[in-house]
N, C-alpha and C. Protein backbone atom coordinates (compact mmCIF):
# COMPACT_ATOMS: atom_id res chain seq x y z
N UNK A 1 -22.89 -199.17 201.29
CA UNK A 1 -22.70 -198.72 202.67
C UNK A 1 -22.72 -197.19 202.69
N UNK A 2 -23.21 -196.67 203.40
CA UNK A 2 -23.27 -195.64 203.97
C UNK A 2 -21.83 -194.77 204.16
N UNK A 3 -21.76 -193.42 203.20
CA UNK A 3 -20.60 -192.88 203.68
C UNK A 3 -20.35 -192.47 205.11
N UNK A 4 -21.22 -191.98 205.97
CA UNK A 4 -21.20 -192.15 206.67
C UNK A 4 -20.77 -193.02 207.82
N UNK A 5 -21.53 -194.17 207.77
CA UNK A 5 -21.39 -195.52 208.16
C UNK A 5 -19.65 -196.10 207.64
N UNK A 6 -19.46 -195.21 206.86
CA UNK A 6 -17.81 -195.62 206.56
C UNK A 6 -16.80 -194.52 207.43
N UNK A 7 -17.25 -193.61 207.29
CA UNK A 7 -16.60 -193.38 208.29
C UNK A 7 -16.16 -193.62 209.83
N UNK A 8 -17.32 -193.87 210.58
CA UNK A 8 -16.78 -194.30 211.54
C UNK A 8 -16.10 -196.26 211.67
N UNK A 9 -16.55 -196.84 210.21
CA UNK A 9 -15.55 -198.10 210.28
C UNK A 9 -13.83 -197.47 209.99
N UNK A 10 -14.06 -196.22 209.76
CA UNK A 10 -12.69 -196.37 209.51
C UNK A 10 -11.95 -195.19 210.86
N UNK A 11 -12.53 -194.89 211.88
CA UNK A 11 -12.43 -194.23 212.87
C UNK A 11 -12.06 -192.65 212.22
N UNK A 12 -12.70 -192.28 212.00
CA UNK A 12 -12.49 -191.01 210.96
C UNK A 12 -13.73 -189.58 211.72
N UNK A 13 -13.33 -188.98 212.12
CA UNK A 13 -14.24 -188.18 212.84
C UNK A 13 -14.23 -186.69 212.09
N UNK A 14 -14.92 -186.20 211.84
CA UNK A 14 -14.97 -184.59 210.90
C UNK A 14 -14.90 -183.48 211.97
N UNK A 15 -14.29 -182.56 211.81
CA UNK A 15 -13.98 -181.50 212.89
C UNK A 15 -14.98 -180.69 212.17
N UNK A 16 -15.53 -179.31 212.97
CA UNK A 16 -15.88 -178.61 212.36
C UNK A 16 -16.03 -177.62 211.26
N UNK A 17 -16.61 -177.35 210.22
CA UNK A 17 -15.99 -176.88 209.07
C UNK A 17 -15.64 -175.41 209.36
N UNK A 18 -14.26 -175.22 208.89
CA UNK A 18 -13.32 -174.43 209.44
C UNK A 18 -13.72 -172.84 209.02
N UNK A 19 -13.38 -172.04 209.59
CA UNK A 19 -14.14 -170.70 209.05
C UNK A 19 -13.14 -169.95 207.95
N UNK A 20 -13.80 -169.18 207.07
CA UNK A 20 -12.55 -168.56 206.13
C UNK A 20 -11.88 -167.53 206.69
N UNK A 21 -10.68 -167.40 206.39
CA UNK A 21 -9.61 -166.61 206.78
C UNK A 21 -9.21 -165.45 206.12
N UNK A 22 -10.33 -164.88 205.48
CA UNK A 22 -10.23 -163.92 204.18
C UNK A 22 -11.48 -163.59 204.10
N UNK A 23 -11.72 -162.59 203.11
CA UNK A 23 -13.05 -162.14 202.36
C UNK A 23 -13.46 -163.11 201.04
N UNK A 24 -14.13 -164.50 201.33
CA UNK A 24 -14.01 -165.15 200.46
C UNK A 24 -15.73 -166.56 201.45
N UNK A 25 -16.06 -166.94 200.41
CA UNK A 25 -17.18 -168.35 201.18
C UNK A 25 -16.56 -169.40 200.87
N UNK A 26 -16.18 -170.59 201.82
CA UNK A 26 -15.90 -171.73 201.91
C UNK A 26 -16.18 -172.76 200.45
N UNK A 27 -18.05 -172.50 200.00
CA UNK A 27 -17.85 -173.25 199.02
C UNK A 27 -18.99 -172.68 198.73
N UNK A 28 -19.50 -172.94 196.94
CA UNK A 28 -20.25 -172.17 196.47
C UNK A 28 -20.57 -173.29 195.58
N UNK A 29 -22.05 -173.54 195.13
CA UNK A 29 -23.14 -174.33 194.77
C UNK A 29 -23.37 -173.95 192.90
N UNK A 30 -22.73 -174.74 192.36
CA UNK A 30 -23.73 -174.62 191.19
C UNK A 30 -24.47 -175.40 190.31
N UNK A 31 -25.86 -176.13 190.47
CA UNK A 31 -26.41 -176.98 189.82
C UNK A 31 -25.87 -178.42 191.14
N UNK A 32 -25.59 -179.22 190.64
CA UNK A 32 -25.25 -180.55 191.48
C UNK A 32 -23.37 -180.38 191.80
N UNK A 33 -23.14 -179.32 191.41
CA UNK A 33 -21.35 -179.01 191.90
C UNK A 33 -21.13 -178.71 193.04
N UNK A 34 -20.29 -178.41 193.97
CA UNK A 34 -19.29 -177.78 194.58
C UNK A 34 -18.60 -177.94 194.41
N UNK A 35 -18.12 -176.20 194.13
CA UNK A 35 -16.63 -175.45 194.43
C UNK A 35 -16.17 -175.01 195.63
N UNK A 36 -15.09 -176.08 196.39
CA UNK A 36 -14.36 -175.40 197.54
C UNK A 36 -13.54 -174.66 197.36
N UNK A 37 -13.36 -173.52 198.15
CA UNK A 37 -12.24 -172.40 198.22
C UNK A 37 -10.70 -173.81 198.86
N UNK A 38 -10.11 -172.95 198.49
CA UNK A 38 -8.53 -173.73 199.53
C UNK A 38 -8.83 -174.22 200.69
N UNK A 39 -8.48 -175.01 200.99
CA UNK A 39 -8.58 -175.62 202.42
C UNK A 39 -7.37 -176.04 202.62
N UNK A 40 -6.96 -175.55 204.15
CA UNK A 40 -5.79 -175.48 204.93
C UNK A 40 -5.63 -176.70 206.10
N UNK A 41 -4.94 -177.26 205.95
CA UNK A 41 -4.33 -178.66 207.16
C UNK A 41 -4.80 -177.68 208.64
N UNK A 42 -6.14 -177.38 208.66
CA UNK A 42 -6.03 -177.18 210.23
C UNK A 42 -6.77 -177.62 211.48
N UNK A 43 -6.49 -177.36 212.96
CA UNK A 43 -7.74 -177.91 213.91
C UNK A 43 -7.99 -176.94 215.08
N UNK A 44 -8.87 -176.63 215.04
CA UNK A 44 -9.93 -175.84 215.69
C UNK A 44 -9.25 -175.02 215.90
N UNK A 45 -8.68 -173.78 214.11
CA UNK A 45 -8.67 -172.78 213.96
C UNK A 45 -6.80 -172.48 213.76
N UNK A 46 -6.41 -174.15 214.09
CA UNK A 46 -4.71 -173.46 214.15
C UNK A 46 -4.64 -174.91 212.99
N UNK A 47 -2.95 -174.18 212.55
CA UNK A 47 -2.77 -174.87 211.76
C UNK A 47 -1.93 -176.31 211.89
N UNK A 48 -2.10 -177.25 211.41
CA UNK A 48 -0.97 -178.74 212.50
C UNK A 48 0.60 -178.32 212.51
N UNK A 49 0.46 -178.08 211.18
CA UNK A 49 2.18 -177.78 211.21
C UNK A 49 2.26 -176.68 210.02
N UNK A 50 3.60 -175.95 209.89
CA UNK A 50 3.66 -174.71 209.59
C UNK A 50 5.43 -175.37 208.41
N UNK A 51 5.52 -175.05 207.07
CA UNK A 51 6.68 -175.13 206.97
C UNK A 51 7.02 -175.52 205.26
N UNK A 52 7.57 -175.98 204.39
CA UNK A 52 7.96 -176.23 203.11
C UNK A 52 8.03 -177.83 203.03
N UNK A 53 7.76 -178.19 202.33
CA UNK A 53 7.98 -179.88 202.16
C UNK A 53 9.44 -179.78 201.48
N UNK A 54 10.35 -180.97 201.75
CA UNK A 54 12.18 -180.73 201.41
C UNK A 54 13.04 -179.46 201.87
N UNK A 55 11.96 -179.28 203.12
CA UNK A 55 12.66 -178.07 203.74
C UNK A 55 12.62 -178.53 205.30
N UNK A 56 11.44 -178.25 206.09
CA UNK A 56 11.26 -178.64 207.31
C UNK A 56 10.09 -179.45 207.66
N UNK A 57 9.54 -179.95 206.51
CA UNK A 57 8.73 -181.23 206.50
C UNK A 57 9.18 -182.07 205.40
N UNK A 58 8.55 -183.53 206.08
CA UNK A 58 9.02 -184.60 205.20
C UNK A 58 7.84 -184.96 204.26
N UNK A 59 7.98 -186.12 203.75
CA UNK A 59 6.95 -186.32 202.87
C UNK A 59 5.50 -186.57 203.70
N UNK A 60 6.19 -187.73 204.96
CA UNK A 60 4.87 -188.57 205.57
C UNK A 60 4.22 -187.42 206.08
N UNK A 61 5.23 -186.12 206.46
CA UNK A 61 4.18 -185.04 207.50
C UNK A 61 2.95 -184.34 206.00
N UNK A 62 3.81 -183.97 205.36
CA UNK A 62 2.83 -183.30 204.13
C UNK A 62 1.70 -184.13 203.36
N UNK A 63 1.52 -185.51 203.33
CA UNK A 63 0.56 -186.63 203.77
C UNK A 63 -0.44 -186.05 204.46
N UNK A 64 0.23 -186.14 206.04
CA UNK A 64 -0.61 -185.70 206.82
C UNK A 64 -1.37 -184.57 207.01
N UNK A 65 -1.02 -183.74 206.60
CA UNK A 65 -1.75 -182.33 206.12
C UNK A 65 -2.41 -182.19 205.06
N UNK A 66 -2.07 -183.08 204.13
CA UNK A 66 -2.98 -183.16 203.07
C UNK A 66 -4.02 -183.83 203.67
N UNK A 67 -3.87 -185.03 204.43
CA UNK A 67 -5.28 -186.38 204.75
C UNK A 67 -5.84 -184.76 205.76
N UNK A 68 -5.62 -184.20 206.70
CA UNK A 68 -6.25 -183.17 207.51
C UNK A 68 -6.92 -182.50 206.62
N UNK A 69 -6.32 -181.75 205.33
CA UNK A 69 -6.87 -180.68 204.90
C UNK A 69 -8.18 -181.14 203.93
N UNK A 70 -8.38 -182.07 203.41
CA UNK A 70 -9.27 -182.86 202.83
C UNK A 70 -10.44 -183.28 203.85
N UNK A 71 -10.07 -183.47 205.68
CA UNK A 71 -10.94 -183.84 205.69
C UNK A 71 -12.01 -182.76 206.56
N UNK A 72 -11.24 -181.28 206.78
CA UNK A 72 -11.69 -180.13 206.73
C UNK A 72 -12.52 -179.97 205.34
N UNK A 73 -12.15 -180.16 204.16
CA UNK A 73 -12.76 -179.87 203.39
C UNK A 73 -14.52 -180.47 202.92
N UNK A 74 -14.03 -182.09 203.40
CA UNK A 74 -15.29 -183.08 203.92
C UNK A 74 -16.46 -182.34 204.52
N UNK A 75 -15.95 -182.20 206.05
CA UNK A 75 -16.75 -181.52 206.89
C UNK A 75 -17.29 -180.00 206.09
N UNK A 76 -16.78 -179.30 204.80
CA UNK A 76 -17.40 -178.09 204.30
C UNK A 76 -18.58 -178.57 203.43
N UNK A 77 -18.42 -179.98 202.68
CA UNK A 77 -18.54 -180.73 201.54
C UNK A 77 -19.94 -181.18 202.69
N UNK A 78 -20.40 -181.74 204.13
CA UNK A 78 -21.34 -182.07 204.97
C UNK A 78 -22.05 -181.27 205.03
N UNK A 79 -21.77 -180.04 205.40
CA UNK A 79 -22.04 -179.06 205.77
C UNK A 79 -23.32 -178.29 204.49
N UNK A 80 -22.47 -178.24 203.66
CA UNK A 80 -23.58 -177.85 202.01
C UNK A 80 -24.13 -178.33 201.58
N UNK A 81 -23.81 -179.61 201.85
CA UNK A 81 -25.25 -181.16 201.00
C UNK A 81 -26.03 -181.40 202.46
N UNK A 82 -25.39 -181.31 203.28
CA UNK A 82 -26.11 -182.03 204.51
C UNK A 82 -26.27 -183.43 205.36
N UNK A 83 -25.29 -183.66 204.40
CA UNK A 83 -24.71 -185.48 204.47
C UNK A 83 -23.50 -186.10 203.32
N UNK A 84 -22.67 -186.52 203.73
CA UNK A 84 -21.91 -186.82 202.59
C UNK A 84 -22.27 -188.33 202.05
N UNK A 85 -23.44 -188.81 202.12
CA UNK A 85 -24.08 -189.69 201.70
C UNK A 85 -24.60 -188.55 200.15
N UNK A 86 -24.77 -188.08 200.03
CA UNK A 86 -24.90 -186.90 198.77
C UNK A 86 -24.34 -186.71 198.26
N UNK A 87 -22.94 -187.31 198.25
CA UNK A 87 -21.74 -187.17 197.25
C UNK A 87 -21.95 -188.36 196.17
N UNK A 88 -21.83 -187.64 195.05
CA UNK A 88 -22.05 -188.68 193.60
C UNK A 88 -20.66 -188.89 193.40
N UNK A 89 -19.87 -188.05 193.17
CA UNK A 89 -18.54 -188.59 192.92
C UNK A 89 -17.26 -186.78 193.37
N UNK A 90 -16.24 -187.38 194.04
CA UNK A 90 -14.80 -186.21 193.79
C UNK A 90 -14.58 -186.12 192.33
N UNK A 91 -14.86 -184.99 191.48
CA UNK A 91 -14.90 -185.24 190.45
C UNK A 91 -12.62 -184.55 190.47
N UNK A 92 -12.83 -183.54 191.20
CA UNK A 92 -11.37 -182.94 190.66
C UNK A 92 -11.14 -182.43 192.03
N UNK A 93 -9.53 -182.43 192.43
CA UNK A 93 -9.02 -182.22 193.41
C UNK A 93 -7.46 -181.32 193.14
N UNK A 94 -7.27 -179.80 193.67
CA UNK A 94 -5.83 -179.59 193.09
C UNK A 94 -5.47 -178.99 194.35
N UNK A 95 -4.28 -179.60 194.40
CA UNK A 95 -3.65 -179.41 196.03
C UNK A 95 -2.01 -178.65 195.27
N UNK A 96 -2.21 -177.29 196.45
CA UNK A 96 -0.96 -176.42 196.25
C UNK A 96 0.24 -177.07 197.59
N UNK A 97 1.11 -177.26 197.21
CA UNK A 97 2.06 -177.81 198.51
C UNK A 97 3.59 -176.64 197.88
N UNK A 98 3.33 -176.45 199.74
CA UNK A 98 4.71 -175.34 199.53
C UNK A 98 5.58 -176.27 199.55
N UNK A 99 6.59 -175.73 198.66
CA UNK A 99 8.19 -176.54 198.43
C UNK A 99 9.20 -175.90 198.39
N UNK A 100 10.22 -176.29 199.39
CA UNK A 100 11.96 -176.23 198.62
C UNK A 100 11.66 -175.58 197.47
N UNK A 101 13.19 -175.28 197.36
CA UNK A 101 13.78 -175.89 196.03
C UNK A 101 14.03 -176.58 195.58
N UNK A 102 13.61 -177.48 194.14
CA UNK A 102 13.85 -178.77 193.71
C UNK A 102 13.47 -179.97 194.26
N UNK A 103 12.79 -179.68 195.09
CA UNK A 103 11.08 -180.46 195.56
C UNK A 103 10.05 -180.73 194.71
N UNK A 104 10.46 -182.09 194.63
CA UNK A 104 9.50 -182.99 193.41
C UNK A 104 8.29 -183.83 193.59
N UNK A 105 8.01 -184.29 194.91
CA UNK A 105 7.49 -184.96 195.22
C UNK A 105 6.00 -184.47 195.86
N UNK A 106 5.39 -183.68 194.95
CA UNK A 106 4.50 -183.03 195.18
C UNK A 106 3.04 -184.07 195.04
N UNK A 107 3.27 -184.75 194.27
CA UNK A 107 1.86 -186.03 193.82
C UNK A 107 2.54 -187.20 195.12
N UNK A 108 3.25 -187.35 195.76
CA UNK A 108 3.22 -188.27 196.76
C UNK A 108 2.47 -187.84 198.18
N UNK A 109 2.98 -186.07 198.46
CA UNK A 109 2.32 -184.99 199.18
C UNK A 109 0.67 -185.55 199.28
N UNK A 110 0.10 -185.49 198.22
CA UNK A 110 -1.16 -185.08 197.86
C UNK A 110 -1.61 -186.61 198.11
N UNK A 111 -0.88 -187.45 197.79
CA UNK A 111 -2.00 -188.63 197.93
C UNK A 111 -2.42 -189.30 199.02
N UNK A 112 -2.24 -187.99 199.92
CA UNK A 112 -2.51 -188.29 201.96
C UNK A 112 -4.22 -188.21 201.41
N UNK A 113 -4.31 -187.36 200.50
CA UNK A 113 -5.65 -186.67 200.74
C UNK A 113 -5.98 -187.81 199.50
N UNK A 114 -5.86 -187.97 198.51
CA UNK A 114 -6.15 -189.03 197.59
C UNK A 114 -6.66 -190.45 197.70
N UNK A 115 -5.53 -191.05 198.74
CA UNK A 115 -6.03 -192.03 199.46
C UNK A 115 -7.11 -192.35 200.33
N UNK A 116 -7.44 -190.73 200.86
CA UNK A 116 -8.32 -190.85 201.75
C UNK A 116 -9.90 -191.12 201.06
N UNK A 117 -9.83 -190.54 200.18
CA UNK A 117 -10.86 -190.16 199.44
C UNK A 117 -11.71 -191.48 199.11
N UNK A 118 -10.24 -192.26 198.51
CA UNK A 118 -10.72 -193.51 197.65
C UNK A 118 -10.93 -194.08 199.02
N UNK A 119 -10.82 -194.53 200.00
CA UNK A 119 -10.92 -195.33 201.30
C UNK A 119 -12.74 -195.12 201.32
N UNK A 120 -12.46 -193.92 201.71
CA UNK A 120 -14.35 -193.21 201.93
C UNK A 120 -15.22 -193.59 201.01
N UNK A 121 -14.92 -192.90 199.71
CA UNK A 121 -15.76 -193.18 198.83
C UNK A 121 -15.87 -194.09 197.97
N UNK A 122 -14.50 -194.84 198.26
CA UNK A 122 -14.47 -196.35 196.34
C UNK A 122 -14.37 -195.37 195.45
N UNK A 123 -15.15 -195.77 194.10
CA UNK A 123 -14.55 -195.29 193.07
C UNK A 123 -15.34 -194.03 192.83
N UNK A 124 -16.45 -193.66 193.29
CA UNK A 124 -17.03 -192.23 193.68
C UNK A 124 -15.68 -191.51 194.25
N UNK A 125 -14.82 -191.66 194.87
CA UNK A 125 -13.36 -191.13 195.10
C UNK A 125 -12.20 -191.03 194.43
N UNK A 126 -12.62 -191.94 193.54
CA UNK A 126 -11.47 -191.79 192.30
C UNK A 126 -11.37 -189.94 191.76
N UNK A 127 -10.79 -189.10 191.29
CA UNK A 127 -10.67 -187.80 191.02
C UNK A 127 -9.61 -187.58 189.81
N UNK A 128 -9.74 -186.64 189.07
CA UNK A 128 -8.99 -186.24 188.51
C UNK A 128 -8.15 -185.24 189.47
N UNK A 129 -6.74 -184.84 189.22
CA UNK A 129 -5.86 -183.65 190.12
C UNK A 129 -4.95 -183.06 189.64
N UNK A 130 -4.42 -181.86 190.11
CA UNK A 130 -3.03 -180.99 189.74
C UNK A 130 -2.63 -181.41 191.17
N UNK A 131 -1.42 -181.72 191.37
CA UNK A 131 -0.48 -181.18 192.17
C UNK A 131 0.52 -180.41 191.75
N UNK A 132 0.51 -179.00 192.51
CA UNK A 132 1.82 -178.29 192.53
C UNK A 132 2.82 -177.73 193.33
N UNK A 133 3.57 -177.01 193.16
CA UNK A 133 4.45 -176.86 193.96
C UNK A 133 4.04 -175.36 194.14
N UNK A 134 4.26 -174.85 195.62
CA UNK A 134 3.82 -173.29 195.56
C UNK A 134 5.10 -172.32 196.37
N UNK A 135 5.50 -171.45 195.81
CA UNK A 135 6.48 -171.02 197.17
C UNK A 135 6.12 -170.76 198.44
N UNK A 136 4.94 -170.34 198.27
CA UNK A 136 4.11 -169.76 199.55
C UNK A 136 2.75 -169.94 199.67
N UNK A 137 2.42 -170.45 200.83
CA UNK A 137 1.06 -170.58 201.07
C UNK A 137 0.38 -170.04 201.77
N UNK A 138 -0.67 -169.23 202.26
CA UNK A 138 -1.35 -168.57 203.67
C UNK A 138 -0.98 -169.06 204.74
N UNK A 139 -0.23 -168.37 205.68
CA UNK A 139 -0.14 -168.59 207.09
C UNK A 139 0.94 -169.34 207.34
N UNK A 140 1.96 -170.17 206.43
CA UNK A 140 2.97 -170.83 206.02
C UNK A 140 2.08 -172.13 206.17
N UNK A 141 1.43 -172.05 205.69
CA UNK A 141 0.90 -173.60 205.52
C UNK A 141 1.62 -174.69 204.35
N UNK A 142 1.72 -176.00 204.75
CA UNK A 142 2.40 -176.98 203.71
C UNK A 142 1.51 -176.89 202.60
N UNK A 143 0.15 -177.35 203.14
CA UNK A 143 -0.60 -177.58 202.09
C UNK A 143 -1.95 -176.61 201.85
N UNK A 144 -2.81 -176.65 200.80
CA UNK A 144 -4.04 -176.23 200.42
C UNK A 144 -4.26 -176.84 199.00
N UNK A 145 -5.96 -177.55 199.74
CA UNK A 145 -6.46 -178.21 198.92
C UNK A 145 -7.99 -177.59 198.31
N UNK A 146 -8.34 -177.52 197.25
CA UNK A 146 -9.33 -177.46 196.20
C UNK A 146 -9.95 -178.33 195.71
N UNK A 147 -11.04 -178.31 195.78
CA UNK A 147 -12.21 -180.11 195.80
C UNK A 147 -13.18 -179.26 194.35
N UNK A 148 -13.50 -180.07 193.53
CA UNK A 148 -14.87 -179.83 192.81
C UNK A 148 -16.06 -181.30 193.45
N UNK A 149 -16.72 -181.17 193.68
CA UNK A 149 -17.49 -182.48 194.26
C UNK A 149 -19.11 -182.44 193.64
N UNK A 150 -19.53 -183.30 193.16
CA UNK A 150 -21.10 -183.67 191.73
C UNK A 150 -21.81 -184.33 192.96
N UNK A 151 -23.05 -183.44 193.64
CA UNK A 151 -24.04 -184.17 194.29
C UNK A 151 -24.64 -184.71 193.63
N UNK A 152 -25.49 -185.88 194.28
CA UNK A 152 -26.58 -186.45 193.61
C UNK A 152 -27.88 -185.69 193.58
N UNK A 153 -28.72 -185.82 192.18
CA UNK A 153 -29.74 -185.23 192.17
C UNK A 153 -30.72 -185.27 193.08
């Protein structure tokens, strides 16, 4: 099936790929790779929510910013192949999540965006990942995510 065609079975709509917020390019091409820069939980230019996970977000919200910020990252990942029917596989994914103190639950954070992946893609979605914990993120963002993604030849 069609990644595509999976997406809208799964009512999943791609916002536009978000512009960078720095002196830096969204994503950069080498051979059948992309490298995404960070990608931030946001929509049309603001961010969903602003705050620390075990501070003033919970787990399910930092989920949710992760499943957002992944699928900003999608729409960058469309945008450079020209279809995400061109995706061979998520090869690696490392998501920074601001935390508390003594905020552990940083791989539960992340698997908003993890889950999503495998939904879309099957086992072309499977990934290797870091999750970490960050004190601070751009703009107080919960999350930022980092994709490596293997087009097809």
């Amino acid at each position: 099936m069609s990644v595509e065609v999976k997406l809208k079975e799964l009512g999943v709509t791609l916002p536009d790929p978000p512009k960078p917020v720095a002196n830096y390019v969204p994503v950069v091409r080498v051979g059948e790779l992309l490298f995404l820069s960070g990608v931030l939980p946001s929509r049309d230019g603001q961010l969903i929510m602003t705050g620390k996970l075990g501070q003033e977000l919970t787990i399910e919200q930092g989920k949710e910013a992760s499943r957002v910020a992944v699928l900003n990252g999608l729409s960058i990942i469309r945008h450079a192949a020209g279809s995400l029917d061109r995706v061979k596989q998520i090869v690696k994914m490392v998501g920074h999540i601001a935390s508390a103190p003594g905020f552990t639950d940083q791989p539960q954070v992340l698997n908003g965006a993890s889950d999503l992946l495998v939904s879309i893609f099957g086992d072309a979605g499977r990934h290797a990942r870091v999750a970490v914990g960050a004190a601070e993120l751009p703009c107080q963002a919960p999350v930022e995510i980092e994709l490596i993604v293997q087009l097809l030849s």
